[in-house]
N, C-alpha and C. Protein backbone atom coordinates (compact mmCIF):
# COMPACT_ATOMS: atom_id res chain seq x y z
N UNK A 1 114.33 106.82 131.94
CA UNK A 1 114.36 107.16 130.55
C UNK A 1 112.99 107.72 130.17
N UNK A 2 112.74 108.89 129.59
CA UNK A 2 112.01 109.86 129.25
C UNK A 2 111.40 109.17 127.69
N UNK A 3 110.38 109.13 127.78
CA UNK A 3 109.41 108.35 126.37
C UNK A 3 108.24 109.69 126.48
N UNK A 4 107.73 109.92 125.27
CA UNK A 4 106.19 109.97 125.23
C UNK A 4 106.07 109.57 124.26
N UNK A 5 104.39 109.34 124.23
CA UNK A 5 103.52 108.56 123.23
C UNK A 5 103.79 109.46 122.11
N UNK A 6 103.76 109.41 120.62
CA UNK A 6 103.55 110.13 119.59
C UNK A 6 102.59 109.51 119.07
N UNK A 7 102.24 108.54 119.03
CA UNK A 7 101.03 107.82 117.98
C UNK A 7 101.08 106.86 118.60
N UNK A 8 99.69 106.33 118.65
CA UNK A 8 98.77 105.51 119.18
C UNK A 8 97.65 104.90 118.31
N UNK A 9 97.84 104.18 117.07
CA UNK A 9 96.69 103.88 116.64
C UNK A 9 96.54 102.20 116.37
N UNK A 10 96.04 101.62 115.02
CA UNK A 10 96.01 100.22 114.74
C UNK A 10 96.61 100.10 113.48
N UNK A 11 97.24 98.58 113.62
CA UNK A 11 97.99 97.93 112.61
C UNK A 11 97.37 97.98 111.08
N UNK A 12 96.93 98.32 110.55
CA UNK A 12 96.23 98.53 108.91
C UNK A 12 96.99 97.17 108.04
N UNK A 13 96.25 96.82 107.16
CA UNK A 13 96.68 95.81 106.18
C UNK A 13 97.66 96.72 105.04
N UNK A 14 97.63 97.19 104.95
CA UNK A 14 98.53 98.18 103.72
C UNK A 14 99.64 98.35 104.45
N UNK A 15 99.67 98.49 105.49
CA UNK A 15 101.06 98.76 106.44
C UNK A 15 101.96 97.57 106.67
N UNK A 16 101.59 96.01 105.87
CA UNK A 16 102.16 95.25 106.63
C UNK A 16 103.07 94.58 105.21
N UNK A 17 104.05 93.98 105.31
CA UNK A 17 104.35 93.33 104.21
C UNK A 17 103.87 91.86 103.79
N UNK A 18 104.49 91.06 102.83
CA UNK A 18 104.06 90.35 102.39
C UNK A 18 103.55 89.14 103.40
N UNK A 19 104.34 89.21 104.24
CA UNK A 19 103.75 87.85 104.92
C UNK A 19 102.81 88.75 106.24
N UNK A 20 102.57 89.49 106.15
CA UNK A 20 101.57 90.34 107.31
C UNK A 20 102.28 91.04 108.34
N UNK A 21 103.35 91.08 108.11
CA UNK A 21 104.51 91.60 109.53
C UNK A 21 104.16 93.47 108.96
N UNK A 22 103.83 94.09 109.90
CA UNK A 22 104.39 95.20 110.07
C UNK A 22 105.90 95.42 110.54
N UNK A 23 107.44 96.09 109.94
CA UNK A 23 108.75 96.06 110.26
C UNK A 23 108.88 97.23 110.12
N UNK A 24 110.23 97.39 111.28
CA UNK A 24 111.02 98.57 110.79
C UNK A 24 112.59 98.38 110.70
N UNK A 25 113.07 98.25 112.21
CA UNK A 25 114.50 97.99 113.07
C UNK A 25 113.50 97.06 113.43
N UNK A 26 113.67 95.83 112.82
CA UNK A 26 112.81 94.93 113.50
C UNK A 26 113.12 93.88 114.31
N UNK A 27 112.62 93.85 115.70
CA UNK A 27 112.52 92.99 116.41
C UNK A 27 111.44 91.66 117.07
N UNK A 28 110.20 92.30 116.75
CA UNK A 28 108.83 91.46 117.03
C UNK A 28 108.03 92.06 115.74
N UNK A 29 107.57 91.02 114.97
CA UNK A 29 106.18 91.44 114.14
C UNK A 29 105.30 92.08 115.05
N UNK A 30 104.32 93.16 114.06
CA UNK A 30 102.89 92.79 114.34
C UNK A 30 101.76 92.98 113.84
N UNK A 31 100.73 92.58 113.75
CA UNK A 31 100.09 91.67 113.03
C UNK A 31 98.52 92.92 112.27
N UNK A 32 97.87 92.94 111.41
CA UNK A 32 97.05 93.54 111.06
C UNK A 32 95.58 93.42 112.28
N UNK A 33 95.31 94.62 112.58
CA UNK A 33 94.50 94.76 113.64
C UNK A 33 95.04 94.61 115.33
N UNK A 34 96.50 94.78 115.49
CA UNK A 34 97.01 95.01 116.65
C UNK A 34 97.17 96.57 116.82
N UNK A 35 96.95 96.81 118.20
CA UNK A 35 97.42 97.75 118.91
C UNK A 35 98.79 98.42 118.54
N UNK A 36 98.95 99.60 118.29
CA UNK A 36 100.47 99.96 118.22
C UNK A 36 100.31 101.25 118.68
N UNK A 37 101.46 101.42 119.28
CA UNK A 37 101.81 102.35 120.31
C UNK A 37 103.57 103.07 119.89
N UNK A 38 103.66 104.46 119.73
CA UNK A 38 104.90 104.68 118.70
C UNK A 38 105.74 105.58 120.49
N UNK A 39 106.83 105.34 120.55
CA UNK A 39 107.02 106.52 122.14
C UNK A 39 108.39 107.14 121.38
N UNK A 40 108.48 108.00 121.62
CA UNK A 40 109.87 109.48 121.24
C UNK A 40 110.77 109.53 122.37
N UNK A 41 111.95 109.46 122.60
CA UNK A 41 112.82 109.79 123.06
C UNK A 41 113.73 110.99 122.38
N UNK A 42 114.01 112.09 122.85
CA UNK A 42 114.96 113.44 122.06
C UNK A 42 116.54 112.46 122.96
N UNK A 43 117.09 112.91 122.12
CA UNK A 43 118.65 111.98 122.31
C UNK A 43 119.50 113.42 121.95
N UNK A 44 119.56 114.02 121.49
CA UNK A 44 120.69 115.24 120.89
C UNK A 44 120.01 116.32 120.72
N UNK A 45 120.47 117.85 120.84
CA UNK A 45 119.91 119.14 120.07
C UNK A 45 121.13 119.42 119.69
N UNK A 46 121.60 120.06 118.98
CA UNK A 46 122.46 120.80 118.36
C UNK A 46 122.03 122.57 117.68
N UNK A 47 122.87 123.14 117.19
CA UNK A 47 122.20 124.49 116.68
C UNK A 47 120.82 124.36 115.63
N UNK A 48 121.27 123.31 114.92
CA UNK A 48 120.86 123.38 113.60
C UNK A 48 119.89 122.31 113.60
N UNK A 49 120.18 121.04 114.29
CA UNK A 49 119.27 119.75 114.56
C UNK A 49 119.05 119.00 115.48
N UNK A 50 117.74 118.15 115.62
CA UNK A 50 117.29 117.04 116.55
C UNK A 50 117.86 116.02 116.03
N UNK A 51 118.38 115.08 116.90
CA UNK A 51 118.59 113.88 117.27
C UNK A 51 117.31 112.84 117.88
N UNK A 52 116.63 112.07 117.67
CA UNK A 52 115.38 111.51 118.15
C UNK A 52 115.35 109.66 117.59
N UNK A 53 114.76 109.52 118.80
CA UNK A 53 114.62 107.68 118.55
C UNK A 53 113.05 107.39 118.70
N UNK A 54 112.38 107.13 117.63
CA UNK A 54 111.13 106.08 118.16
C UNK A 54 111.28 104.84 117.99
N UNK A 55 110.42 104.22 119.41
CA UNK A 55 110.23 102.85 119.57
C UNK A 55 108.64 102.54 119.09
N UNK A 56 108.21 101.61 118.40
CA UNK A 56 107.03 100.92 118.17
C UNK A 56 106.80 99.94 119.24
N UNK A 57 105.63 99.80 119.65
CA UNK A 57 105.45 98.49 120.29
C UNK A 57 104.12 98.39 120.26
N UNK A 58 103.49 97.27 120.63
CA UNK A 58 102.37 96.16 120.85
C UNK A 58 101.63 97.00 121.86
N UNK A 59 100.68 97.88 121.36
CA UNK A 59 99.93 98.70 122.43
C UNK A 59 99.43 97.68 123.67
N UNK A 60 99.56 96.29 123.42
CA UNK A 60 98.69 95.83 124.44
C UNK A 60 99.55 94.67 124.89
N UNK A 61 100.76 94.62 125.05
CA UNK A 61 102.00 93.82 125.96
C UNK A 61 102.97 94.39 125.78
N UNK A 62 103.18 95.84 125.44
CA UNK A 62 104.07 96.61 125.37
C UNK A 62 105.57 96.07 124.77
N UNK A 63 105.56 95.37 124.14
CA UNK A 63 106.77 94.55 123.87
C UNK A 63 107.67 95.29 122.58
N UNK A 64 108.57 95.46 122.52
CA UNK A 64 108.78 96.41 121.25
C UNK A 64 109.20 95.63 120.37
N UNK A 65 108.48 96.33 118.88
CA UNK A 65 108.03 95.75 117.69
C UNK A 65 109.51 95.77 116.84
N UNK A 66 110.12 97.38 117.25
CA UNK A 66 110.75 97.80 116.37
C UNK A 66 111.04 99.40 116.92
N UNK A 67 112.41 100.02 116.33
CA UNK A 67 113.42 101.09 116.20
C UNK A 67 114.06 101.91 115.54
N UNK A 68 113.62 103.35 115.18
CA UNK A 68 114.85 103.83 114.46
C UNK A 68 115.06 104.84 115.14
N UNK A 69 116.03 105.69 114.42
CA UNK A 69 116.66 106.64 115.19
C UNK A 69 116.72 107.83 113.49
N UNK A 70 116.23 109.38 114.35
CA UNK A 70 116.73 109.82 113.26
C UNK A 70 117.02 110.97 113.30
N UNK A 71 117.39 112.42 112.39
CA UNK A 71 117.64 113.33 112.70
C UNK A 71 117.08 114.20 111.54
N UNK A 72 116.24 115.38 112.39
CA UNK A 72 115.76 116.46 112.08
C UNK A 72 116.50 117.59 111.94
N UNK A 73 116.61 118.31 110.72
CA UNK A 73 117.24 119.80 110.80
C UNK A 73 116.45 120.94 110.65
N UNK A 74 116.67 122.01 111.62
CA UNK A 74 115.97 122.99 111.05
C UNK A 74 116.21 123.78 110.16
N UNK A 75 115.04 123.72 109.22
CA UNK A 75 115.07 124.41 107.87
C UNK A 75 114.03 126.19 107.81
N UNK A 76 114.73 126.79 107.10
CA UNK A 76 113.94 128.23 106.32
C UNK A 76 113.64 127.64 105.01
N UNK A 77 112.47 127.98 105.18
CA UNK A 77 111.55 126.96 104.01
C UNK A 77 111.71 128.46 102.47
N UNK A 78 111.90 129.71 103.06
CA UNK A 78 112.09 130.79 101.69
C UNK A 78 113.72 130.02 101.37
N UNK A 79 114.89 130.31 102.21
CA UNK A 79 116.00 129.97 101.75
C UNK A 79 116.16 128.79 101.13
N UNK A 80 115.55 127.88 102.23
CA UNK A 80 115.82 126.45 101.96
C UNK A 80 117.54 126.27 102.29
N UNK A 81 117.64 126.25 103.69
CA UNK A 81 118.75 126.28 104.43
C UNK A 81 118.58 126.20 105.44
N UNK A 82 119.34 125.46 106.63
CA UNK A 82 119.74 125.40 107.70
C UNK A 82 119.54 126.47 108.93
N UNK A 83 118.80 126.77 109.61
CA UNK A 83 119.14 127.77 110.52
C UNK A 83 119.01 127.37 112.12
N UNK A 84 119.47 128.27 112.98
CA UNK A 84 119.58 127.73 114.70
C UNK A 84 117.92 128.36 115.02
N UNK A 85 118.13 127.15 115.90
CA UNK A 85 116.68 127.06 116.88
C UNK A 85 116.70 128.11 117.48
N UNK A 86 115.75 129.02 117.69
CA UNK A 86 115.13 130.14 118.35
C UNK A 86 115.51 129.20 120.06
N UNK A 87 115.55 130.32 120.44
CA UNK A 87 116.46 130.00 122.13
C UNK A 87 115.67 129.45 123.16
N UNK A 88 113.97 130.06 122.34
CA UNK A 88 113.00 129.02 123.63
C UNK A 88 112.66 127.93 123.60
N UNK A 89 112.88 127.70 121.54
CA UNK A 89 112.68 125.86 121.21
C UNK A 89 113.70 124.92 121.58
N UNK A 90 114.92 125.86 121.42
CA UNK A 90 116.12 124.75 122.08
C UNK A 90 116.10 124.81 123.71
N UNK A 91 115.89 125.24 124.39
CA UNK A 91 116.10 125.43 125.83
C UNK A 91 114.74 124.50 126.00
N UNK A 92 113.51 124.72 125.60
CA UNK A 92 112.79 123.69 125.84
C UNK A 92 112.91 121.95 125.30
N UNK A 93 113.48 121.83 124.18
CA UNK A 93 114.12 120.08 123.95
C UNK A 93 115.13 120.22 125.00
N UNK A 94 116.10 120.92 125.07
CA UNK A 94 117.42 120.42 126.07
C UNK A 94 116.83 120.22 127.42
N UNK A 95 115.68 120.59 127.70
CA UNK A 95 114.99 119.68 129.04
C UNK A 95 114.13 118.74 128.89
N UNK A 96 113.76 118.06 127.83
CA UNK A 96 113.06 116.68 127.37
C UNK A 96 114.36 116.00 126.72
N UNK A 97 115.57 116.13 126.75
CA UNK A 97 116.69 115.23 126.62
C UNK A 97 117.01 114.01 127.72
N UNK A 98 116.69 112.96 126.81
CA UNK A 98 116.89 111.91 127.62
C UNK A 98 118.30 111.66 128.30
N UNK A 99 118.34 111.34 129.82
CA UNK A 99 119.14 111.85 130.76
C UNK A 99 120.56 110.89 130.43
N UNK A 100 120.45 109.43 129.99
CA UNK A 100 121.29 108.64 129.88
C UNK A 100 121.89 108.79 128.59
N UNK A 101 121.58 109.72 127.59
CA UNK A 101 122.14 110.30 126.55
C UNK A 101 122.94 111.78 126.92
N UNK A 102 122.98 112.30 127.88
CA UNK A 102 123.49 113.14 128.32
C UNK A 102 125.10 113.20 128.47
């Protein structure tokens, strides 16, 4: 299964809720001044949109924090509408498509 890193930074106090948990799809807190580590999986292309999952985890026991999943469309920002991926952006995600989503 195909991951890369997207973000790599630290847990911030503003980021966490009331009892200090940083959440999302939550599975493990974590804590203000931990390590966090965000990894991308592409799951779908279609004409018009990405399909994509990030995982959070514990930069430093890799354990995952938390999950979502979401979907990107491509937009013409004059129209403000929908249009298909130029043939070298889609041909390049459809080979960073994670293989067990295939």
């Amino acid at each position: 299964m195909r991951t890369d890193a997207t973000y790599r930074g630290t847990v911030y106090p503003w980021q966490c809720d009331h009892v200090g948990h940083m959440t999302i799809a939550y599975k493990r807190e974590l804590l203000a001044g931990d390590i966090v580590e965000v990894r991308s999986r592409r799951l779908e292309i279609r004409d018009r949109s990405i399909r994509f999952v990030h995982e959070m985890r514990n930069g430093e026991t890799s354990e995952t924090a938390a999950t979502c999943e979401f979907v990107g469309v491509h937009m013409d920002r004059q129209t403000r509408k929908s249009v298909p991926f130029a043939p070298a952006i889609r041909s390049a995600a459809e080979k960073q498509l994670d293989p067990a989503m295939a």
